[in-house]
N, C-alpha and C. Protein backbone atom coordinates (compact mmCIF):
# COMPACT_ATOMS: atom_id res chain seq x y z
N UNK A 1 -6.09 -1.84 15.48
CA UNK A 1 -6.90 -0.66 15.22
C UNK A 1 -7.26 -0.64 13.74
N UNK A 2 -8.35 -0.62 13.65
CA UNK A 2 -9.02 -0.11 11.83
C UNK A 2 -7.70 1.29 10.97
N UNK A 3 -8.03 0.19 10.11
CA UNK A 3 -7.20 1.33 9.05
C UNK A 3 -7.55 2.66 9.07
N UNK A 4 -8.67 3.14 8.99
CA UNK A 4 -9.29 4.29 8.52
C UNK A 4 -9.59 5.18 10.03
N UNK A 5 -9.42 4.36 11.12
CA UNK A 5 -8.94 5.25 12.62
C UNK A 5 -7.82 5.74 12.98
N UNK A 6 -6.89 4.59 11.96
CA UNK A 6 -5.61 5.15 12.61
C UNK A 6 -4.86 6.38 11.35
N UNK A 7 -5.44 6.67 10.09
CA UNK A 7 -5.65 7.41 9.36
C UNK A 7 -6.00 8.74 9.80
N UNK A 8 -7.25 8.84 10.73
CA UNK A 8 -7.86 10.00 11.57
C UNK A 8 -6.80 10.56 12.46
N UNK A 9 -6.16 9.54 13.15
CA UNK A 9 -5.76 9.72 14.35
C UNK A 9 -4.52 10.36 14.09
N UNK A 10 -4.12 9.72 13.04
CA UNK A 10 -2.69 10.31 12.45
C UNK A 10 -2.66 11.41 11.73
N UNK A 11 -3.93 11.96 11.15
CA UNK A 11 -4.51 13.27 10.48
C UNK A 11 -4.69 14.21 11.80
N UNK A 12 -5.72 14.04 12.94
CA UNK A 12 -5.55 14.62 13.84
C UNK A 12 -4.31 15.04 14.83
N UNK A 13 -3.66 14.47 14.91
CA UNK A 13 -2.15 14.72 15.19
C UNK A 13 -1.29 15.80 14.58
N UNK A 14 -0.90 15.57 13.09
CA UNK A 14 -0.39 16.42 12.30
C UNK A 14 -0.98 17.46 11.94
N UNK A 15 -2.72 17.61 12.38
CA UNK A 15 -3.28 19.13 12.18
C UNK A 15 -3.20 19.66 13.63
N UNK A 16 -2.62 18.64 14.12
CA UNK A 16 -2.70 19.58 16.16
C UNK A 16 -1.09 20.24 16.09
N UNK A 17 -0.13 19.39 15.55
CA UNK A 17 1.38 19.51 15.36
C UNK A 17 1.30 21.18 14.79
N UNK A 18 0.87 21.41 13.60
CA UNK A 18 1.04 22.12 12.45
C UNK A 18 0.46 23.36 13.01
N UNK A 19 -1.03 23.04 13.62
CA UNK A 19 -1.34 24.13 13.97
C UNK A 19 -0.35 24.77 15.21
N UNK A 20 -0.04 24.23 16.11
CA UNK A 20 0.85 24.87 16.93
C UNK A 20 2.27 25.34 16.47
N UNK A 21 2.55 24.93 15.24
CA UNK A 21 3.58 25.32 15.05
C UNK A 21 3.53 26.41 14.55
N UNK A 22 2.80 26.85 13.88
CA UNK A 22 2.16 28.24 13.29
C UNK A 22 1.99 29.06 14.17
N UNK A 23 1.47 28.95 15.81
CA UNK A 23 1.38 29.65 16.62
C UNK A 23 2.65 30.17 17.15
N UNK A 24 3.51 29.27 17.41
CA UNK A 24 5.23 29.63 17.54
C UNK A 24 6.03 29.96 16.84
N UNK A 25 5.51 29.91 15.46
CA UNK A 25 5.98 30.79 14.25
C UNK A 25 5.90 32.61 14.68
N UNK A 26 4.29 32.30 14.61
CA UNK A 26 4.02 33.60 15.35
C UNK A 26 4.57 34.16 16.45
N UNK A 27 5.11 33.71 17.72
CA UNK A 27 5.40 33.81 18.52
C UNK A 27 6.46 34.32 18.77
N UNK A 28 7.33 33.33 17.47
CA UNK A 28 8.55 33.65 17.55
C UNK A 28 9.12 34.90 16.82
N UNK A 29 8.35 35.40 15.80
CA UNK A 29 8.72 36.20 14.75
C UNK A 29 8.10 37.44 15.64
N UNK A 30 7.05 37.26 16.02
CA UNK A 30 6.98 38.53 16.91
C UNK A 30 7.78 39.27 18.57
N UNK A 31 8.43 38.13 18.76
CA UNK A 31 9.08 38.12 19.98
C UNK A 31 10.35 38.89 19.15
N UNK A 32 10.77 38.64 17.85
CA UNK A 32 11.62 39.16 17.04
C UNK A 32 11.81 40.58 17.15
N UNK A 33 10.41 41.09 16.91
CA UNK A 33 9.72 42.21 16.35
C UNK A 33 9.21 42.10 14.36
N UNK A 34 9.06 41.26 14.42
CA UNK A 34 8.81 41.37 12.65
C UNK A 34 7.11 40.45 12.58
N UNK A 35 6.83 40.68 11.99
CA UNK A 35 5.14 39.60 11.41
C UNK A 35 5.16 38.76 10.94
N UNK A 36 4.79 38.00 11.02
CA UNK A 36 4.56 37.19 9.87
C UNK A 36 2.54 36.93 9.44
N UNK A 37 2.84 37.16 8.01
CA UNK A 37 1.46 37.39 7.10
C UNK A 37 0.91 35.98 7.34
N UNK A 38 -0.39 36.16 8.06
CA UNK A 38 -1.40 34.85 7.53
C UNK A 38 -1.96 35.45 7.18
N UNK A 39 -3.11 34.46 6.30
CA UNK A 39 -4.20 34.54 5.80
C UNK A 39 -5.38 34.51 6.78
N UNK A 40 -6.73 34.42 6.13
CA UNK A 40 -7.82 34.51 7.17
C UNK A 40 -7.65 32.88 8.04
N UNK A 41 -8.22 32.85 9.61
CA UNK A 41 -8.23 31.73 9.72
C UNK A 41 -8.96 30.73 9.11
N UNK A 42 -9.66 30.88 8.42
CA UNK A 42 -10.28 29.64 7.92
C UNK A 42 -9.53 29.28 7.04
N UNK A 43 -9.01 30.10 6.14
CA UNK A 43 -8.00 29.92 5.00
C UNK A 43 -7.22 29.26 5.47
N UNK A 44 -6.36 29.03 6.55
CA UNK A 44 -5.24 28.60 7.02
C UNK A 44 -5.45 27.60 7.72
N UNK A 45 -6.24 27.33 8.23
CA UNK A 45 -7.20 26.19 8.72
C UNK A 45 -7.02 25.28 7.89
N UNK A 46 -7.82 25.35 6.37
CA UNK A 46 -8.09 24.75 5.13
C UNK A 46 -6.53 24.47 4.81
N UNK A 47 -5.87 25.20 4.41
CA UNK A 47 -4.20 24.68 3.72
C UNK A 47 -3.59 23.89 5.35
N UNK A 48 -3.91 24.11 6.40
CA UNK A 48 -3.42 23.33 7.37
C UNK A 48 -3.94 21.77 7.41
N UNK A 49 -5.28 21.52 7.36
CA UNK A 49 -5.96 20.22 7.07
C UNK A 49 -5.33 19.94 5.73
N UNK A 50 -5.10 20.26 4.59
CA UNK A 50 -4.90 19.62 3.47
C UNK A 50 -3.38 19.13 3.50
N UNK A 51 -2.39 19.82 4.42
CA UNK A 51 -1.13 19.76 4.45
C UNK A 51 -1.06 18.62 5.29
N UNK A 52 -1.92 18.49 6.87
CA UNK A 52 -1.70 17.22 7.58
C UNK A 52 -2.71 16.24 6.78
N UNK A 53 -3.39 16.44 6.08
CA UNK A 53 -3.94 14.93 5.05
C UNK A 53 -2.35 14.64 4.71
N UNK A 54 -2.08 15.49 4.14
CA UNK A 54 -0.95 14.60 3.18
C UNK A 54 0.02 14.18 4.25
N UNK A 55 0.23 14.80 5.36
CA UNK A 55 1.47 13.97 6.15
C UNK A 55 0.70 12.99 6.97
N UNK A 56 -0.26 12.70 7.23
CA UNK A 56 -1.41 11.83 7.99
C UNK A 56 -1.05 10.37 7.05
N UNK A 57 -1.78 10.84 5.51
CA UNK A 57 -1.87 9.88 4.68
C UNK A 57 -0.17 8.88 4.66
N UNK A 58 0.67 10.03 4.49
CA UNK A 58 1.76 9.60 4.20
C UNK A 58 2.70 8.50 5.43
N UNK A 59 2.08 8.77 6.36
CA UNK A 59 2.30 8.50 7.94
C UNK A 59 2.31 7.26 7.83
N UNK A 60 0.77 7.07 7.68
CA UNK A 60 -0.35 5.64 7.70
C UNK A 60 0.37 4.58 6.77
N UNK A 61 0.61 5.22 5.59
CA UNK A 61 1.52 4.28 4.48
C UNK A 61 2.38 3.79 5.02
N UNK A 62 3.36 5.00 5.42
CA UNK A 62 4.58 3.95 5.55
C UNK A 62 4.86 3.60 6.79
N UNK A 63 4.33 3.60 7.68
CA UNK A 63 4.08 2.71 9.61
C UNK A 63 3.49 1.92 9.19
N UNK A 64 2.38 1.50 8.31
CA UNK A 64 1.68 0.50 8.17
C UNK A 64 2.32 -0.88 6.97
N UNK A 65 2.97 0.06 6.12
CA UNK A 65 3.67 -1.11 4.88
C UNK A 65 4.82 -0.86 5.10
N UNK A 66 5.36 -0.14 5.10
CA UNK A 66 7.18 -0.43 5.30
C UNK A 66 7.84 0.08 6.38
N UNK A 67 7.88 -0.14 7.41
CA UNK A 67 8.11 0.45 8.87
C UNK A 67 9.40 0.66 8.70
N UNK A 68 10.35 -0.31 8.06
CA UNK A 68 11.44 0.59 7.88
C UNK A 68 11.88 1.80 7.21
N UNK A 69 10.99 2.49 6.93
CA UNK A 69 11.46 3.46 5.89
C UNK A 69 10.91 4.66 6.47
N UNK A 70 10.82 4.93 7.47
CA UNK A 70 10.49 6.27 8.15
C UNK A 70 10.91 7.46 7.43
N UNK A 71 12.55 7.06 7.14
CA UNK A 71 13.33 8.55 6.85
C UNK A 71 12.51 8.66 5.41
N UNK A 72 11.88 8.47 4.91
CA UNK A 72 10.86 8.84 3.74
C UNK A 72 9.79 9.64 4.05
N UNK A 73 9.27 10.32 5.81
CA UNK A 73 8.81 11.07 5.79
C UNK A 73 9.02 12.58 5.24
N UNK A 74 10.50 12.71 4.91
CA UNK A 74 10.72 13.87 4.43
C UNK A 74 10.19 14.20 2.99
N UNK A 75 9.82 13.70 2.33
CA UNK A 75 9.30 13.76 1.29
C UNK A 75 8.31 14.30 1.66
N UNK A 76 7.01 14.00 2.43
CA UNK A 76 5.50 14.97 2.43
C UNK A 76 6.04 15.71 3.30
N UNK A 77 7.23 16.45 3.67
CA UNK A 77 7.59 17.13 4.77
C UNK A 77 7.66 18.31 3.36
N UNK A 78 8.29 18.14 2.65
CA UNK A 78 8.67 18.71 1.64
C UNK A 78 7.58 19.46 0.44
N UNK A 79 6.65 18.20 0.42
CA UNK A 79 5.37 18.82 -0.30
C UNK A 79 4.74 19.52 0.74
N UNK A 80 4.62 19.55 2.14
CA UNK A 80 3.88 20.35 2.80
C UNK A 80 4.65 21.91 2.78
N UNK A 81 5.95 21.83 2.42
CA UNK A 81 6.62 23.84 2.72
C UNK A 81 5.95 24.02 0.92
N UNK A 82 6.21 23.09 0.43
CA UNK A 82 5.65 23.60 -1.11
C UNK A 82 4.34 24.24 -0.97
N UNK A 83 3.23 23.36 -0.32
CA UNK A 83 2.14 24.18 -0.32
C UNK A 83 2.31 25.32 0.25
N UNK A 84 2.69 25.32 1.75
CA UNK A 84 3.19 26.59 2.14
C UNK A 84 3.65 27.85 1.81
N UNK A 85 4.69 27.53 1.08
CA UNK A 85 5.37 28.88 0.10
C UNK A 85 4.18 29.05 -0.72
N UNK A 86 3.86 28.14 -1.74
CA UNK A 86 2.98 28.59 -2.77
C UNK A 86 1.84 29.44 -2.07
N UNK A 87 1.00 28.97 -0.95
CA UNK A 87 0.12 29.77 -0.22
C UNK A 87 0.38 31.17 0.10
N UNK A 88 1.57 31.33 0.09
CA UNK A 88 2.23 32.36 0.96
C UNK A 88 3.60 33.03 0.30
N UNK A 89 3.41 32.99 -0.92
CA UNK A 89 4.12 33.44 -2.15
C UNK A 89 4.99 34.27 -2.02
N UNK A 90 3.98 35.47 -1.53
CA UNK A 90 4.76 36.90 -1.63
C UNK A 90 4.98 37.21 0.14
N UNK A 91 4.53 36.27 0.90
CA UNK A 91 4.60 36.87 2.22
C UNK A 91 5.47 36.38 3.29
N UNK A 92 6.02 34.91 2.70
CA UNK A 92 7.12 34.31 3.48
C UNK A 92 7.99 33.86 2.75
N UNK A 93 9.38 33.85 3.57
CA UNK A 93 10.79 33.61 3.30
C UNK A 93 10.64 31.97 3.01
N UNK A 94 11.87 31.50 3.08
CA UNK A 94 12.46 30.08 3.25
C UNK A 94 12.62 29.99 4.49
N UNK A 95 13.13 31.10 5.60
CA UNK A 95 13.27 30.72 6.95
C UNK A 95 12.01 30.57 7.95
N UNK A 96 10.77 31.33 7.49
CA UNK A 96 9.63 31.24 7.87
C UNK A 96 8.58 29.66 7.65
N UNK A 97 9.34 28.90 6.17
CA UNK A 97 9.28 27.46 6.15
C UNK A 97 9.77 26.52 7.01
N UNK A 98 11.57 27.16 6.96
CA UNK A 98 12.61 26.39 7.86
C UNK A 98 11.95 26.12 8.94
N UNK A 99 11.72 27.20 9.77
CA UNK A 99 11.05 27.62 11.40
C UNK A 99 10.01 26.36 11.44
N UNK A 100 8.77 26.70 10.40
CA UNK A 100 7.46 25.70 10.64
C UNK A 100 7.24 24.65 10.80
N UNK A 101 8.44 24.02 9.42
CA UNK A 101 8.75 22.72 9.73
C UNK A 101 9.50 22.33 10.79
N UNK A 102 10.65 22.45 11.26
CA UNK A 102 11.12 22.83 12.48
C UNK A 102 10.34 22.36 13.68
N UNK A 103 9.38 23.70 13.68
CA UNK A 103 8.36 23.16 15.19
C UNK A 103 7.70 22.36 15.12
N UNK A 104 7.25 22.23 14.03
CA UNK A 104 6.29 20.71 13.80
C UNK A 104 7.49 19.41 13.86
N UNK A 105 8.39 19.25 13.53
CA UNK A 105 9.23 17.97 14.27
C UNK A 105 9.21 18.31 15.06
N UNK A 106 9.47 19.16 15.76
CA UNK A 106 10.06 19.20 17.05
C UNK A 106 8.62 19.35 18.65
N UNK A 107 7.58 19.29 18.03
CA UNK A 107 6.37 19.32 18.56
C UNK A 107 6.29 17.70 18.44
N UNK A 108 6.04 17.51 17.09
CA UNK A 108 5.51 15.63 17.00
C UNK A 108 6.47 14.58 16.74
N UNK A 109 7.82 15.45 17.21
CA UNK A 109 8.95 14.39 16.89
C UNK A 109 8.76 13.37 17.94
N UNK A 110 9.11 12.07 17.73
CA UNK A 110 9.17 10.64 18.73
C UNK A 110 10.08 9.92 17.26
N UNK A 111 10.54 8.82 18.11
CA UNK A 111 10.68 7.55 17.43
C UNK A 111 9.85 6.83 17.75
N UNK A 112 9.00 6.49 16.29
CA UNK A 112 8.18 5.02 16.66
C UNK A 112 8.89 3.90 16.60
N UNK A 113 8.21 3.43 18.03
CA UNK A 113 8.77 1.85 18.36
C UNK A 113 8.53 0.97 17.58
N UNK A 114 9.22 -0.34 17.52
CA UNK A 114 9.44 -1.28 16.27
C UNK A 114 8.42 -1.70 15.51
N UNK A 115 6.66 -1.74 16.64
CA UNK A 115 5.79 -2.16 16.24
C UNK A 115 4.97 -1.61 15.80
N UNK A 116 5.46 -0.24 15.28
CA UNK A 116 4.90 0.64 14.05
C UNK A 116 3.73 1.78 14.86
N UNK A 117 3.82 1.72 15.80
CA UNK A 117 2.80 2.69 16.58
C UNK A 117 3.27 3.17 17.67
């Protein structure tokens, strides 16, 4: 597969992951009884695409050059709650991060097989 498809494909993924996880964020915090603050959707849309670029990008790197080093996804796992909080400053906790990231492994969690896909 072309570099720059499987780039997409892996961008499309992590904005399908992310976005649902946000929905079960929601879901869950309201099943709670409590809110949780978004922004407008487009806004969130926008920090959602920029967050799965970076775990897309980060994906592609290392499945493609160092297949052993998966457990290095935590790193853009990490810059993605950063954007997060920062987006969401005054309106979410650390557990409202915990949660997001959370469903997003647990939505796009797999082990990739040896041959990197």
């Amino acid at each position: 597969m072309h570099a720059a498809l499987q780039l997409i494909v892996f961008w499309a993924l992590a904005f399908a992951t992310l976005s649902a996880a946000l929905v079960l964020l929601n879901v869950v915090y309201t099943l709670l009884g409590s809110d949780v603050v978004f922004r407008s959707l487009r806004q969130e849309a926008a920090i959602a695409g920029v967050a799965s670029l970076i775990e897309a990008g980060s994906a592609w790197v290392i499945i493609s050059f160092v297949p052993a080093a998966v457990r290095a996804m935590f790193i853009p796992a990490l810059i993605v709650a950063i954007i997060y909080k920062f987006t969401h400053l005054e309106d979410w906790s650390r557990y409202h991060l915990l949660l997001l990231l959370l469903f997003q492994i647990v939505l796009g969690g797999r082990e990739f097989p040896s041959n990197g896909l």
